[in-house]
PDB file of N, CA and C in Angstrom:
ATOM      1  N   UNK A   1       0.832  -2.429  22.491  1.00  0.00           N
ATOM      2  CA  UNK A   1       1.873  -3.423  22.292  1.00  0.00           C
ATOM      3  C   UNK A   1       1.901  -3.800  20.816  1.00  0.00           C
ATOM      4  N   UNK A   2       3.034  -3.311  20.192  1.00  0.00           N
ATOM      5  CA  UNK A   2       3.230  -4.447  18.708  1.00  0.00           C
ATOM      6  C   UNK A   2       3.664  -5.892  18.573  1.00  0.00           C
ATOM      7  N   UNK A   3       3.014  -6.026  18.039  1.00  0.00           N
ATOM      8  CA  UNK A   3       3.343  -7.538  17.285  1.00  0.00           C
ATOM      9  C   UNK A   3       4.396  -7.908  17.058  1.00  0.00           C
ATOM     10  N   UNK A   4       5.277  -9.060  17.290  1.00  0.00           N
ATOM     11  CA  UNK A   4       6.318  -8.660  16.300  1.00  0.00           C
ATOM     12  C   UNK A   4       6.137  -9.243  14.968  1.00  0.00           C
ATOM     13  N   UNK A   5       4.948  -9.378  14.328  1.00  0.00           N
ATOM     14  CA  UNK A   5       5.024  -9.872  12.917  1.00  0.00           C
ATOM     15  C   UNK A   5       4.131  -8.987  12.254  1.00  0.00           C
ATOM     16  N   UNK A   6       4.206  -7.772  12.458  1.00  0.00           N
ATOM     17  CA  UNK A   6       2.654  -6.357  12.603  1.00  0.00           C
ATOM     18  C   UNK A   6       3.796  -5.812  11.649  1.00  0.00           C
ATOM     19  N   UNK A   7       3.616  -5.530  10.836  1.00  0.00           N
ATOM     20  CA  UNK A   7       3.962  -4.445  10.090  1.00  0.00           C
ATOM     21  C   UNK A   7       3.963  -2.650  10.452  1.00  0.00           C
ATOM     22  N   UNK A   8       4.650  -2.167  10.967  1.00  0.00           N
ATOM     23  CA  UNK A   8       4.916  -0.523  11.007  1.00  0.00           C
ATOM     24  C   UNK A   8       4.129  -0.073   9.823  1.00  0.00           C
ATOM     25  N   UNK A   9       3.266   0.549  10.047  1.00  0.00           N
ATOM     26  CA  UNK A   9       2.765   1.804   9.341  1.00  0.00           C
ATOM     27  C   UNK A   9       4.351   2.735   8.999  1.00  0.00           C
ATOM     28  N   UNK A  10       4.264   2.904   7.649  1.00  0.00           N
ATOM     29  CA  UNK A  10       5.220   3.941   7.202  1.00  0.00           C
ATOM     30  C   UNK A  10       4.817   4.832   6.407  1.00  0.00           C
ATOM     31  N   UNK A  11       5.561   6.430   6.513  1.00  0.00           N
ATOM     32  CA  UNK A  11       4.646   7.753   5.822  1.00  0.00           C
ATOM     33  C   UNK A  11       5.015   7.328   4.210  1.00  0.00           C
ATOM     34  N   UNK A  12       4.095   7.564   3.366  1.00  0.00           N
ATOM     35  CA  UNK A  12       3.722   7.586   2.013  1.00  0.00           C
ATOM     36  C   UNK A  12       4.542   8.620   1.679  1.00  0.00           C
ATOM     37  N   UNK A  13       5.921   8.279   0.619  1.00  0.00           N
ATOM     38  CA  UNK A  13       6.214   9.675  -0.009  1.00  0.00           C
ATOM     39  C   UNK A  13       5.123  10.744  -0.984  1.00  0.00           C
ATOM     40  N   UNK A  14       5.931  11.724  -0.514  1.00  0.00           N
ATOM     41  CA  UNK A  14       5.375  13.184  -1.342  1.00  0.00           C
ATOM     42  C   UNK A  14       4.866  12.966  -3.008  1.00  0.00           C
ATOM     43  N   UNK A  15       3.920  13.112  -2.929  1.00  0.00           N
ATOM     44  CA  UNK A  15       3.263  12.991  -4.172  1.00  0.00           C
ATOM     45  C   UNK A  15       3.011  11.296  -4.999  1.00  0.00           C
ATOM     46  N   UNK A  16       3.254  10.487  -3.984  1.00  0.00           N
ATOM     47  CA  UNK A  16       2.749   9.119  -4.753  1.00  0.00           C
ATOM     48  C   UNK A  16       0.891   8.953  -4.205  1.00  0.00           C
ATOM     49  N   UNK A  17       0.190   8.511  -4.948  1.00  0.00           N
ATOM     50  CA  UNK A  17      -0.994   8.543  -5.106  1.00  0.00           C
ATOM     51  C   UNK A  17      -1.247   7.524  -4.141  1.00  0.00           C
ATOM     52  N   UNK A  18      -2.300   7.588  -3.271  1.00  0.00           N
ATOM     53  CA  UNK A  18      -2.400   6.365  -1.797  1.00  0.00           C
ATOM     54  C   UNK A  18      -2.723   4.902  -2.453  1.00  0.00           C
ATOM     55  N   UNK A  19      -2.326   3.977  -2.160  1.00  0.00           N
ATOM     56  CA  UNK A  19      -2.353   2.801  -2.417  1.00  0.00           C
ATOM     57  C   UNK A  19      -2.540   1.351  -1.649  1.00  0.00           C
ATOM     58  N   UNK A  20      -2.904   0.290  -2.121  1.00  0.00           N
ATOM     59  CA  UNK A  20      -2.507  -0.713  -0.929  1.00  0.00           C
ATOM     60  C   UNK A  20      -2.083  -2.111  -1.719  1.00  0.00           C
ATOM     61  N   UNK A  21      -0.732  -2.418  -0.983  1.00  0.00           N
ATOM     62  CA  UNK A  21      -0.380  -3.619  -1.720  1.00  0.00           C
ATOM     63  C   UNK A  21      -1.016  -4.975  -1.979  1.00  0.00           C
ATOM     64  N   UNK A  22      -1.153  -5.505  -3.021  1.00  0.00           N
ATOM     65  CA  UNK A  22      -1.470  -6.702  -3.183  1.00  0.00           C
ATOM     66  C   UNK A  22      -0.476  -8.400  -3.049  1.00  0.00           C
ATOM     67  N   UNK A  23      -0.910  -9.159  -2.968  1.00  0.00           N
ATOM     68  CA  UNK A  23      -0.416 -10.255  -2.474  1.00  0.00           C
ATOM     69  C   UNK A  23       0.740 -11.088  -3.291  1.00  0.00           C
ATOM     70  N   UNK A  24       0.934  -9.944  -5.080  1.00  0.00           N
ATOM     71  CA  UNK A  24       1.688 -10.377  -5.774  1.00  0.00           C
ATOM     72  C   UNK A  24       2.546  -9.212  -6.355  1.00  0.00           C
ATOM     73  N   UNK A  25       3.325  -8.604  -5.462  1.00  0.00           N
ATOM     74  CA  UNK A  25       3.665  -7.428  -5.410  1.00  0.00           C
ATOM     75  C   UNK A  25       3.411  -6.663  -6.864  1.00  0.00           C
ATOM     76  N   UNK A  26       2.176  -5.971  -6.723  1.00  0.00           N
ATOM     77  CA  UNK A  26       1.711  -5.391  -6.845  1.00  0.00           C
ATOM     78  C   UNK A  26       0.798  -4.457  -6.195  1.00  0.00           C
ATOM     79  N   UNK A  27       0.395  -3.270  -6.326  1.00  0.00           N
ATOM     80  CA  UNK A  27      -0.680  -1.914  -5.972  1.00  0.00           C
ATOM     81  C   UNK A  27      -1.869  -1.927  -6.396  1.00  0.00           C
ATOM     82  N   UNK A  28      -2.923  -1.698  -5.410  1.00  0.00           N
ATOM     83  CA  UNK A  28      -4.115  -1.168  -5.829  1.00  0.00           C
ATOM     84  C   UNK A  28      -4.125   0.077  -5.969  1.00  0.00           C
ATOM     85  N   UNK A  29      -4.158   1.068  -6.440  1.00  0.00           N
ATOM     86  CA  UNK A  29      -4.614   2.838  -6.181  1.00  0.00           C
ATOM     87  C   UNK A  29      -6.015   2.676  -5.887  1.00  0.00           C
ATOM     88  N   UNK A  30      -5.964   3.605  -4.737  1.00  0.00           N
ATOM     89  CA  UNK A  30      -6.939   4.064  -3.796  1.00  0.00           C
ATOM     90  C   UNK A  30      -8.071   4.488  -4.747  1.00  0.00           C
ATOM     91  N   UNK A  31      -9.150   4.516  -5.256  1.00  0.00           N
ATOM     92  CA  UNK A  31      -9.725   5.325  -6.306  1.00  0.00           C
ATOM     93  C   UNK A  31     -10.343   6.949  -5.262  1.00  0.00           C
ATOM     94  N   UNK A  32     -10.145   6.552  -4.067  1.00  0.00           N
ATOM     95  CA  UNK A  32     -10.838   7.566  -3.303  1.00  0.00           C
ATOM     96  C   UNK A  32      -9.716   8.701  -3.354  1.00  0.00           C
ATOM     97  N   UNK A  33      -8.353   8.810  -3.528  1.00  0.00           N
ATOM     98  CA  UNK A  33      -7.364   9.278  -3.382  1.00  0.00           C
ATOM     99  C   UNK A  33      -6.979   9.668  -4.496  1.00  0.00           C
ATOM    100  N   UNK A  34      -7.851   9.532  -5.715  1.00  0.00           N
ATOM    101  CA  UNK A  34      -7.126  10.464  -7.121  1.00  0.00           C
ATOM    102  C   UNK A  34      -7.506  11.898  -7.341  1.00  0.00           C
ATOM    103  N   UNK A  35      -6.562  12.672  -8.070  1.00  0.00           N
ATOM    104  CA  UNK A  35      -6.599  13.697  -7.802  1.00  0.00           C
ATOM    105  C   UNK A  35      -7.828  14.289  -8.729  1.00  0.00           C
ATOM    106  N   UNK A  36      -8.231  15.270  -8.626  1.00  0.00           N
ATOM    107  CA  UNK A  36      -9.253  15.863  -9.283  1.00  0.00           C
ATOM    108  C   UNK A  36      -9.703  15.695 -10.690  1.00  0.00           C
ATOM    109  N   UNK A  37      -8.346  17.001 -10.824  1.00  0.00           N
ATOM    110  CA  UNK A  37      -7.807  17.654 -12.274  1.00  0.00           C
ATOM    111  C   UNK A  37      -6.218  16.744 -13.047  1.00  0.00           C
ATOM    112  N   UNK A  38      -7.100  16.533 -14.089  1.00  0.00           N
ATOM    113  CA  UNK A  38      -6.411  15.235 -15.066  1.00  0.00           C
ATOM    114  C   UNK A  38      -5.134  15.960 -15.073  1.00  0.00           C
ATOM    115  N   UNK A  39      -4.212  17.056 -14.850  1.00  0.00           N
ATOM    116  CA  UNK A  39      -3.169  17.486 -14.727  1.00  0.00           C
ATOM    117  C   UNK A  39      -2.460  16.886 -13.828  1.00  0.00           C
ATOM    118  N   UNK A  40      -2.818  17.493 -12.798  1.00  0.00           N
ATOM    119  CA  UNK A  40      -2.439  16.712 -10.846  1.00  0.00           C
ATOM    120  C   UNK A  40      -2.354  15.030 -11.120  1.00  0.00           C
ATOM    121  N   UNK A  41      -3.393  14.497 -11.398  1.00  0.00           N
ATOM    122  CA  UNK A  41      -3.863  13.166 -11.619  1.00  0.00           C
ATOM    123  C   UNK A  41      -2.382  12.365 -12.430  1.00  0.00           C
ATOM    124  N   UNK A  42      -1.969  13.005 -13.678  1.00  0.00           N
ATOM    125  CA  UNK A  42      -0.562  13.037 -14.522  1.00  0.00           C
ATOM    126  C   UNK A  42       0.580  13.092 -14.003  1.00  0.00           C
ATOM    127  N   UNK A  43       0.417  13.531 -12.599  1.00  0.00           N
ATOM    128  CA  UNK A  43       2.025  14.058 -12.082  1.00  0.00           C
ATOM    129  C   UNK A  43       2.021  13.330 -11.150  1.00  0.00           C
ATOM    130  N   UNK A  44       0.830  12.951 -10.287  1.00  0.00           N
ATOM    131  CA  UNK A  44       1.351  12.037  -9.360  1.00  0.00           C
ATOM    132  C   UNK A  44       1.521  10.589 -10.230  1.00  0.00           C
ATOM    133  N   UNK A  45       0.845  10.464 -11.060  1.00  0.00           N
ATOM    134  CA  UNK A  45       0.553   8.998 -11.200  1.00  0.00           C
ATOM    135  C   UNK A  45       2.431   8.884 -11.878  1.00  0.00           C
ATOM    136  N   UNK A  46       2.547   9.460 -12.216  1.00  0.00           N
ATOM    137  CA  UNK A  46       4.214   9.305 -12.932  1.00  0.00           C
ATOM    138  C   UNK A  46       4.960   9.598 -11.242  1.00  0.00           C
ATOM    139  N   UNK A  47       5.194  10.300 -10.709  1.00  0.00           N
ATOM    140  CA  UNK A  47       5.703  10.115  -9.571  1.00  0.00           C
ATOM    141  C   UNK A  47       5.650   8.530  -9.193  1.00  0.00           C
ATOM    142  N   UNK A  48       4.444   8.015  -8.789  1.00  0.00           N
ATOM    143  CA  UNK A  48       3.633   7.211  -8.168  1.00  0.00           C
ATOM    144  C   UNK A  48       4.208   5.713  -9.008  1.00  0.00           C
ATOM    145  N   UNK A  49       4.624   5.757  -9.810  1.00  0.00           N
ATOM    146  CA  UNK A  49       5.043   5.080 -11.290  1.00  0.00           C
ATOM    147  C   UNK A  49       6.451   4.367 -11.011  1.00  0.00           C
ATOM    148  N   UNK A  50       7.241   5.573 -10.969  1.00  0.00           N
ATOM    149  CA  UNK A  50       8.508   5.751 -10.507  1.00  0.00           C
ATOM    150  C   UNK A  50       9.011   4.900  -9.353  1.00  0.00           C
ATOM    151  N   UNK A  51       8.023   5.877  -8.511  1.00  0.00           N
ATOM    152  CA  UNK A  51       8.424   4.966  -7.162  1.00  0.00           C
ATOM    153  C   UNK A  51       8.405   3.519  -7.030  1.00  0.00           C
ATOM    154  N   UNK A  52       7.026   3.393  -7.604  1.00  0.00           N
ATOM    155  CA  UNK A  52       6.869   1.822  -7.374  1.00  0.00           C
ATOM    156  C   UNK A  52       7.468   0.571  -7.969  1.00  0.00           C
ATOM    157  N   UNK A  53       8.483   1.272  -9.335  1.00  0.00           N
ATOM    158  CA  UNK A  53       9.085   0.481  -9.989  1.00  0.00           C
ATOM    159  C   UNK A  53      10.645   0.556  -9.389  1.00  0.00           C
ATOM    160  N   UNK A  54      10.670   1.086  -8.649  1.00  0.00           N
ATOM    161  CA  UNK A  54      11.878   1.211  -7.541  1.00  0.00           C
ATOM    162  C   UNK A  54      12.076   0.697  -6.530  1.00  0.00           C
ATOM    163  N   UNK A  55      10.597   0.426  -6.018  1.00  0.00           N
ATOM    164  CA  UNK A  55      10.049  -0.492  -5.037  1.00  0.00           C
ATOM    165  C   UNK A  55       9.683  -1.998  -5.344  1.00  0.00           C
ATOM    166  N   UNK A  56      10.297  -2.503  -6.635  1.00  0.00           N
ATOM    167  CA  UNK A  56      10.365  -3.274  -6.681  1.00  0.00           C
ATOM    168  C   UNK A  56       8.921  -3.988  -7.305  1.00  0.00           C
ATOM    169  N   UNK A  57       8.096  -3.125  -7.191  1.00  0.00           N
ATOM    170  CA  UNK A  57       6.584  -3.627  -7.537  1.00  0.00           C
ATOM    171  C   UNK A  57       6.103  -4.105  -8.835  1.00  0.00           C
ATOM    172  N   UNK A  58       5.157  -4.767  -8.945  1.00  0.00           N
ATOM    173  CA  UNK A  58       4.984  -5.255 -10.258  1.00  0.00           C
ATOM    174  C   UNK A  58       3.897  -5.110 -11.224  1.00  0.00           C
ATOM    175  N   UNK A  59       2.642  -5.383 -10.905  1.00  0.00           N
ATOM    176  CA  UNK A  59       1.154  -5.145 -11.736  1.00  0.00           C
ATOM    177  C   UNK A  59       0.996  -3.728 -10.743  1.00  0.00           C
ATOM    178  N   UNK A  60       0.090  -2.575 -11.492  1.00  0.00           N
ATOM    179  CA  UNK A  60      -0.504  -1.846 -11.001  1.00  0.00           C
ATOM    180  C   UNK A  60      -1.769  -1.569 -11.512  1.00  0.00           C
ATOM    181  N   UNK A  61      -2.817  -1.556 -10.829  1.00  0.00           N
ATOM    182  CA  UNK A  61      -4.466  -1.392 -11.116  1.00  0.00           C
ATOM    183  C   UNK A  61      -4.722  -0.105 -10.436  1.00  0.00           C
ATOM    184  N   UNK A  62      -5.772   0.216 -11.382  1.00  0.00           N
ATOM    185  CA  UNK A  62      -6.607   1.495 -11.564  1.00  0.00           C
ATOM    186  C   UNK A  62      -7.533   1.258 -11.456  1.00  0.00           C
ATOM    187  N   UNK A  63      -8.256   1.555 -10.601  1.00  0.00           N
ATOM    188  CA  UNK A  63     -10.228   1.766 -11.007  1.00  0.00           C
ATOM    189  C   UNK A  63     -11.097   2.978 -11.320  1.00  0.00           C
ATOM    190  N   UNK A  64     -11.197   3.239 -12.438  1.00  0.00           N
ATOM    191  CA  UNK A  64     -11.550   4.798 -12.577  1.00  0.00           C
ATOM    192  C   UNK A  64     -12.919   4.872 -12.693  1.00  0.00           C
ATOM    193  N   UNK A  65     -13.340   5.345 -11.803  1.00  0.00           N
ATOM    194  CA  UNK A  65     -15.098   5.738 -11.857  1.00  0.00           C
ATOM    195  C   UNK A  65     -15.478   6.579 -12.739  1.00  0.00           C
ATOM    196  N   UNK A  66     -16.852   6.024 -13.299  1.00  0.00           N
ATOM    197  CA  UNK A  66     -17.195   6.704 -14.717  1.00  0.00           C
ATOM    198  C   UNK A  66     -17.108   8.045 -14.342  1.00  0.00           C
ATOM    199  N   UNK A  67     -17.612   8.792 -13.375  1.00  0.00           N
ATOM    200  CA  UNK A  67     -17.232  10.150 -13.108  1.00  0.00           C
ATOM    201  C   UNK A  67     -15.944  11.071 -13.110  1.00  0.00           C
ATOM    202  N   UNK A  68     -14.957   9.862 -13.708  1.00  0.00           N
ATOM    203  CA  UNK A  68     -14.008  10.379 -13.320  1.00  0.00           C
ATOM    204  C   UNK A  68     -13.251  10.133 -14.849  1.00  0.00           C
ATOM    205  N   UNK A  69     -13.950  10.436 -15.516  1.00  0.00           N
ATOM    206  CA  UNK A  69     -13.185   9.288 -16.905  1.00  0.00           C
ATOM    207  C   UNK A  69     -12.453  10.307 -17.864  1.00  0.00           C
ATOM    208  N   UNK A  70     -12.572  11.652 -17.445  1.00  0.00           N
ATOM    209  CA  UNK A  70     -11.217  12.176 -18.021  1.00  0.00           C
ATOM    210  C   UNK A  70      -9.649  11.915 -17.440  1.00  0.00           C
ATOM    211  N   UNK A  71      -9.478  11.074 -16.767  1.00  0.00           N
ATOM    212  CA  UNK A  71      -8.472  10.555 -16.145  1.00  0.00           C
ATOM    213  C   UNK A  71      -7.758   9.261 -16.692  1.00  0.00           C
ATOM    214  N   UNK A  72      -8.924   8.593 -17.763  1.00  0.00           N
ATOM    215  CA  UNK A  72      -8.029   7.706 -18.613  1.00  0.00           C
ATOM    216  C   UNK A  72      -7.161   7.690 -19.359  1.00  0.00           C
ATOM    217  N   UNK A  73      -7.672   8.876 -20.253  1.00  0.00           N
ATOM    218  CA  UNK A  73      -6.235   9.051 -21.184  1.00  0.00           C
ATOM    219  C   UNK A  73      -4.765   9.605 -20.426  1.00  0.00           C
ATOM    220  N   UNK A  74      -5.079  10.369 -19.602  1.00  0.00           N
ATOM    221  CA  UNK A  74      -3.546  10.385 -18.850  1.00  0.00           C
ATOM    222  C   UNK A  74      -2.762   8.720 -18.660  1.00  0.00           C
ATOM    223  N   UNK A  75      -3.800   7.969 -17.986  1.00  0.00           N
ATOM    224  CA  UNK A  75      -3.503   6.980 -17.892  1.00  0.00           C
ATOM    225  C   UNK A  75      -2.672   5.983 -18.438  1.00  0.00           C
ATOM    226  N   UNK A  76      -3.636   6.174 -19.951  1.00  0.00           N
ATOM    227  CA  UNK A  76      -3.343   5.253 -21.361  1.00  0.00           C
ATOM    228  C   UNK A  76      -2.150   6.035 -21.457  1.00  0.00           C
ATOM    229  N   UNK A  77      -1.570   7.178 -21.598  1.00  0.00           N
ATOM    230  CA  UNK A  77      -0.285   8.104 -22.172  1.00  0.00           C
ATOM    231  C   UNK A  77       1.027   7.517 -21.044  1.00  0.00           C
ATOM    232  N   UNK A  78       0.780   6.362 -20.204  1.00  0.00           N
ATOM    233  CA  UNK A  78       1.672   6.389 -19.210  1.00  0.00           C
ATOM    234  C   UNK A  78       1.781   4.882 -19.217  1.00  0.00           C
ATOM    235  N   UNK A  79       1.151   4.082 -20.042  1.00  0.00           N
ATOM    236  CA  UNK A  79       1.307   2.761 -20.451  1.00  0.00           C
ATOM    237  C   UNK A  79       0.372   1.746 -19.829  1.00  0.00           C
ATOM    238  N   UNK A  80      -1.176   2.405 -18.976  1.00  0.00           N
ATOM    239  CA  UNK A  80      -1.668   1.626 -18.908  1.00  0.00           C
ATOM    240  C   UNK A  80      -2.829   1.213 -20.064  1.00  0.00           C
ATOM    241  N   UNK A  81      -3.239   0.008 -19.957  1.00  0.00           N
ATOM    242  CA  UNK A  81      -4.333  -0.399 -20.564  1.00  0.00           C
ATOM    243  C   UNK A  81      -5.438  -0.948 -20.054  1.00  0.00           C
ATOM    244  N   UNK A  82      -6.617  -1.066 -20.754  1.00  0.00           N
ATOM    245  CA  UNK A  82      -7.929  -1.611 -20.229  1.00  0.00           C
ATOM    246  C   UNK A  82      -8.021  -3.180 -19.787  1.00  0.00           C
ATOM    247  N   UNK A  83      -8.431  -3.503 -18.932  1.00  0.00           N
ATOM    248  CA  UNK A  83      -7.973  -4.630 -18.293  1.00  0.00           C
ATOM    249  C   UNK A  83      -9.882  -4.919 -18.596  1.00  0.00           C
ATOM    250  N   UNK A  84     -11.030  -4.201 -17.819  1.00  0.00           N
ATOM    251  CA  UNK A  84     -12.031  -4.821 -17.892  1.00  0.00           C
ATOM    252  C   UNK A  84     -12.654  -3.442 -17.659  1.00  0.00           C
ATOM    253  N   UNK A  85     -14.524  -3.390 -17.945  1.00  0.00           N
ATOM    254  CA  UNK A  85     -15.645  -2.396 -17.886  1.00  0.00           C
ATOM    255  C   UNK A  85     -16.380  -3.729 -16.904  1.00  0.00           C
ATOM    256  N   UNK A  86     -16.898  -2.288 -16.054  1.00  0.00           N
ATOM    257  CA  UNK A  86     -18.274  -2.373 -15.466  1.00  0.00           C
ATOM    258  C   UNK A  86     -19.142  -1.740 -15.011  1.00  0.00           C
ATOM    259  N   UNK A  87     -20.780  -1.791 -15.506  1.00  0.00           N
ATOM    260  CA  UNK A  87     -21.366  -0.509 -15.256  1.00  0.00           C
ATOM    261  C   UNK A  87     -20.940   0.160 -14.193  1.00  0.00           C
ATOM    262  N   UNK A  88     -20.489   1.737 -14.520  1.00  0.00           N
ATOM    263  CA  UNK A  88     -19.786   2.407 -13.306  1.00  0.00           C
ATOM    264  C   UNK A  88     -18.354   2.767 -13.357  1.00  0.00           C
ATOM    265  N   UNK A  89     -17.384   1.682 -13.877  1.00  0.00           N
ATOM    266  CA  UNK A  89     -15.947   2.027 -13.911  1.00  0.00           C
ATOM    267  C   UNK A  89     -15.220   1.250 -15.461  1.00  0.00           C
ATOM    268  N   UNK A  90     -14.257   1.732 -14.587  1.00  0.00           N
ATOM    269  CA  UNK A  90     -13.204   1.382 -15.947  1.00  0.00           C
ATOM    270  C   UNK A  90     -12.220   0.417 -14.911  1.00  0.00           C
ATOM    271  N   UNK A  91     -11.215  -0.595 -15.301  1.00  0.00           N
ATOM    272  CA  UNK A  91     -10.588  -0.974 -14.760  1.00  0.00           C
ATOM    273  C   UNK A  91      -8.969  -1.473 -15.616  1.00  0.00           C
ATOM    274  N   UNK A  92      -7.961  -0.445 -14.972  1.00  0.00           N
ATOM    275  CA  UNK A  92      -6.872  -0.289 -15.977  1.00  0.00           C
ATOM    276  C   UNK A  92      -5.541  -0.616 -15.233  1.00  0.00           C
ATOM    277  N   UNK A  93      -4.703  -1.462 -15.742  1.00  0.00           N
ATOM    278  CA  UNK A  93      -3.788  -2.230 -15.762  1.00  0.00           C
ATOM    279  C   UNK A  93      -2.385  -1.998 -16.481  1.00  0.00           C
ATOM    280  N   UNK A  94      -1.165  -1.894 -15.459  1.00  0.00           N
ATOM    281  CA  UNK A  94      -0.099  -1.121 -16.068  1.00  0.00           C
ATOM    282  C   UNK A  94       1.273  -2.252 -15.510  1.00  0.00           C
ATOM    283  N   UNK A  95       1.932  -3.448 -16.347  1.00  0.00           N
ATOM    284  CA  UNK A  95       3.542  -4.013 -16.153  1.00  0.00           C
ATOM    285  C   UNK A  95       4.223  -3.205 -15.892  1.00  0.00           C
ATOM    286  N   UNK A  96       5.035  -3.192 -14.610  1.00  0.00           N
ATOM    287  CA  UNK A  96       5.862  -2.586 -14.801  1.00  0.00           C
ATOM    288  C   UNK A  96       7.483  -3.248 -15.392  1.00  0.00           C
ATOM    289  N   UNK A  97       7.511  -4.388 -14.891  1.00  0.00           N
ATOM    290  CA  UNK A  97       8.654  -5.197 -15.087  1.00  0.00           C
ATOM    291  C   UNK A  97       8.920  -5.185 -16.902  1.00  0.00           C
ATOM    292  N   UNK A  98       9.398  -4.920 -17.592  1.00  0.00           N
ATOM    293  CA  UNK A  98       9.745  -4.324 -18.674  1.00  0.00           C
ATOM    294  C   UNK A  98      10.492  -5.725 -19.247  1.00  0.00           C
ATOM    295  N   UNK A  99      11.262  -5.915 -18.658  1.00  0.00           N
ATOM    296  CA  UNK A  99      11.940  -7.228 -18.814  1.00  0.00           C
ATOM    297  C   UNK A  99      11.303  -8.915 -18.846  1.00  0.00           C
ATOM    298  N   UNK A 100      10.224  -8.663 -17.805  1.00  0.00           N
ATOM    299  CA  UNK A 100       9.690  -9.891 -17.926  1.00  0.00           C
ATOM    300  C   UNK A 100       7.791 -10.129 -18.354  1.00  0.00           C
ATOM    301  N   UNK A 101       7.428 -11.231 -18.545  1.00  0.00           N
ATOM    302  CA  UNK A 101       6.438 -10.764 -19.464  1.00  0.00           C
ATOM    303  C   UNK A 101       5.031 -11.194 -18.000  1.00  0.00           C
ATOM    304  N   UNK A 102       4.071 -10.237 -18.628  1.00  0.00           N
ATOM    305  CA  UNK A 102       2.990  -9.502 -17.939  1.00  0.00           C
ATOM    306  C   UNK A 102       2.490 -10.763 -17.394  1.00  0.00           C
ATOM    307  N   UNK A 103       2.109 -11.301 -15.887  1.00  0.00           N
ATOM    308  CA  UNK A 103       1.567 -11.979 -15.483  1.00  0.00           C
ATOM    309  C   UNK A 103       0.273 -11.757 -14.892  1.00  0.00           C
ATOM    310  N   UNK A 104      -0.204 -10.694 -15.083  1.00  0.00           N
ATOM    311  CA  UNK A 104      -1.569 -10.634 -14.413  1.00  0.00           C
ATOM    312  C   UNK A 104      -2.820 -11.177 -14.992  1.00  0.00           C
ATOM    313  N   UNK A 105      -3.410 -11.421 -14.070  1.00  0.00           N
ATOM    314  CA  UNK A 105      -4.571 -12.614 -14.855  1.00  0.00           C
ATOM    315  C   UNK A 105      -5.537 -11.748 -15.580  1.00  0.00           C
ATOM    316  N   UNK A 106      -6.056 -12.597 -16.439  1.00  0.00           N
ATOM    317  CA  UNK A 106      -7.199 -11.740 -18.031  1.00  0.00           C
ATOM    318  C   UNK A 106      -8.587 -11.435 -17.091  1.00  0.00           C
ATOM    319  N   UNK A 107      -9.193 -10.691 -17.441  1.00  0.00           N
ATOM    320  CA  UNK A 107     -10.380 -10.436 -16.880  1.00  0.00           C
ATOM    321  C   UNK A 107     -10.871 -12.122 -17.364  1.00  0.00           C
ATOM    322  N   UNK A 108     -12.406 -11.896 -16.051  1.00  0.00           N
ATOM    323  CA  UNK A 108     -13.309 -13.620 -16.330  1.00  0.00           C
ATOM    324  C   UNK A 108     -13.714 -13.081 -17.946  1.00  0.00           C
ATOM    325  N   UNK A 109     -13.804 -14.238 -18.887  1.00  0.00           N
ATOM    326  CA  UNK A 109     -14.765 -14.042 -19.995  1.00  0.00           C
ATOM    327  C   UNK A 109     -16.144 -15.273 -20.193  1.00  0.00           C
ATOM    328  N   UNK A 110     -16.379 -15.850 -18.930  1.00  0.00           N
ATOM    329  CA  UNK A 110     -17.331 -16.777 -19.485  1.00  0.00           C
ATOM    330  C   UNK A 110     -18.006 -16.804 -17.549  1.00  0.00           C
ATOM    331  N   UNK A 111     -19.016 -17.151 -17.702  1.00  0.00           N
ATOM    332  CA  UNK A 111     -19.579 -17.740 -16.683  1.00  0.00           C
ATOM    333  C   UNK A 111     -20.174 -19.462 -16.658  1.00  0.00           C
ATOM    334  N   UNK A 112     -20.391 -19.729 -15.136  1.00  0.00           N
ATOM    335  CA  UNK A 112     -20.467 -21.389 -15.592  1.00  0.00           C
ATOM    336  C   UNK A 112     -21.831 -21.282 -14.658  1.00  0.00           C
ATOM    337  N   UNK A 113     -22.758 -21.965 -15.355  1.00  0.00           N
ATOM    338  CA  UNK A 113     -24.674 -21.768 -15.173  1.00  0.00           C
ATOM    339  C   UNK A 113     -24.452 -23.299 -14.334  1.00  0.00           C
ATOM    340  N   UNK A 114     -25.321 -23.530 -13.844  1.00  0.00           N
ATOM    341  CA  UNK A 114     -25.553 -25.151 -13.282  1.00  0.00           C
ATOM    342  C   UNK A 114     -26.979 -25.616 -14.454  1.00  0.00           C
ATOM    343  N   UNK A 115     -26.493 -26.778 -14.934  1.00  0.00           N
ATOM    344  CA  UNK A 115     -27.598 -27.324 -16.086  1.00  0.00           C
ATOM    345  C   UNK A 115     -28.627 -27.311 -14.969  1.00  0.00           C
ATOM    346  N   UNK A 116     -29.637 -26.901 -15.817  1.00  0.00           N
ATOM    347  CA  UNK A 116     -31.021 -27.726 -15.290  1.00  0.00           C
ATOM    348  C   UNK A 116     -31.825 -28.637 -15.929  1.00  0.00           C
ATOM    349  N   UNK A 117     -31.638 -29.631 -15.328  1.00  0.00           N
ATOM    350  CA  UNK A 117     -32.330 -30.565 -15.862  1.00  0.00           C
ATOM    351  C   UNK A 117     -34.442 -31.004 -15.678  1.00  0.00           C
TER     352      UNK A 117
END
């Protein structure tokens, strides 16, 4: 029995890279779902690009595992940038809205300790 407030599963077009939406329309990319070879990796992510700025979508994040880090510069060549490092990954960040200005929040830069007295 469906829901009626259940969302339909719908098929992923041909060649957009797997994803899952976030709560401010925006995409996560799957990091499990990138393609190998930084070529493949180039063609979907511009496919993948396309679509989503058609779809209306807005921030898109990358998490690229250090193993995987010939995949940044495709990245960077397609307008994303470094959002934050952590041992292990890279984490990269792409506006699409062209028109309006970038709302996604800055990586944390401070932590808050509890004094001890």
């Amino acid at each position: 029995m469906t829901l009626p407030f259940a969302t339909q599963p719908h098929a992923k077009p041909a060649g957009v890279l797997p994803a899952k939406e976030d709560y401010y329309d925006g995409v996560i990319i799957d990091e499990a779902g990138l393609p190998e070879a930084a070529p493949d990796f180039q063609a979907a992510l511009s496919t993948s690009l396309s679509h989503w700025r058609a779809a209306g979508k807005r921030g898109v994040w990358l998490k690229v595992p250090a193993a995987r880090s010939a995949l940044i510069a495709p990245a960077m060549e397609q307008g994303f940038g470094f959002h934050h490092a952590e041992p292990g990954y890279l984490m990269l960040t792409r506006w699409l809205p062209t028109e309006q200005p970038c709302t996604l929040p800055p990586n944390a830069s401070h932590q808050a300790r509890p004094v001890r007295r």
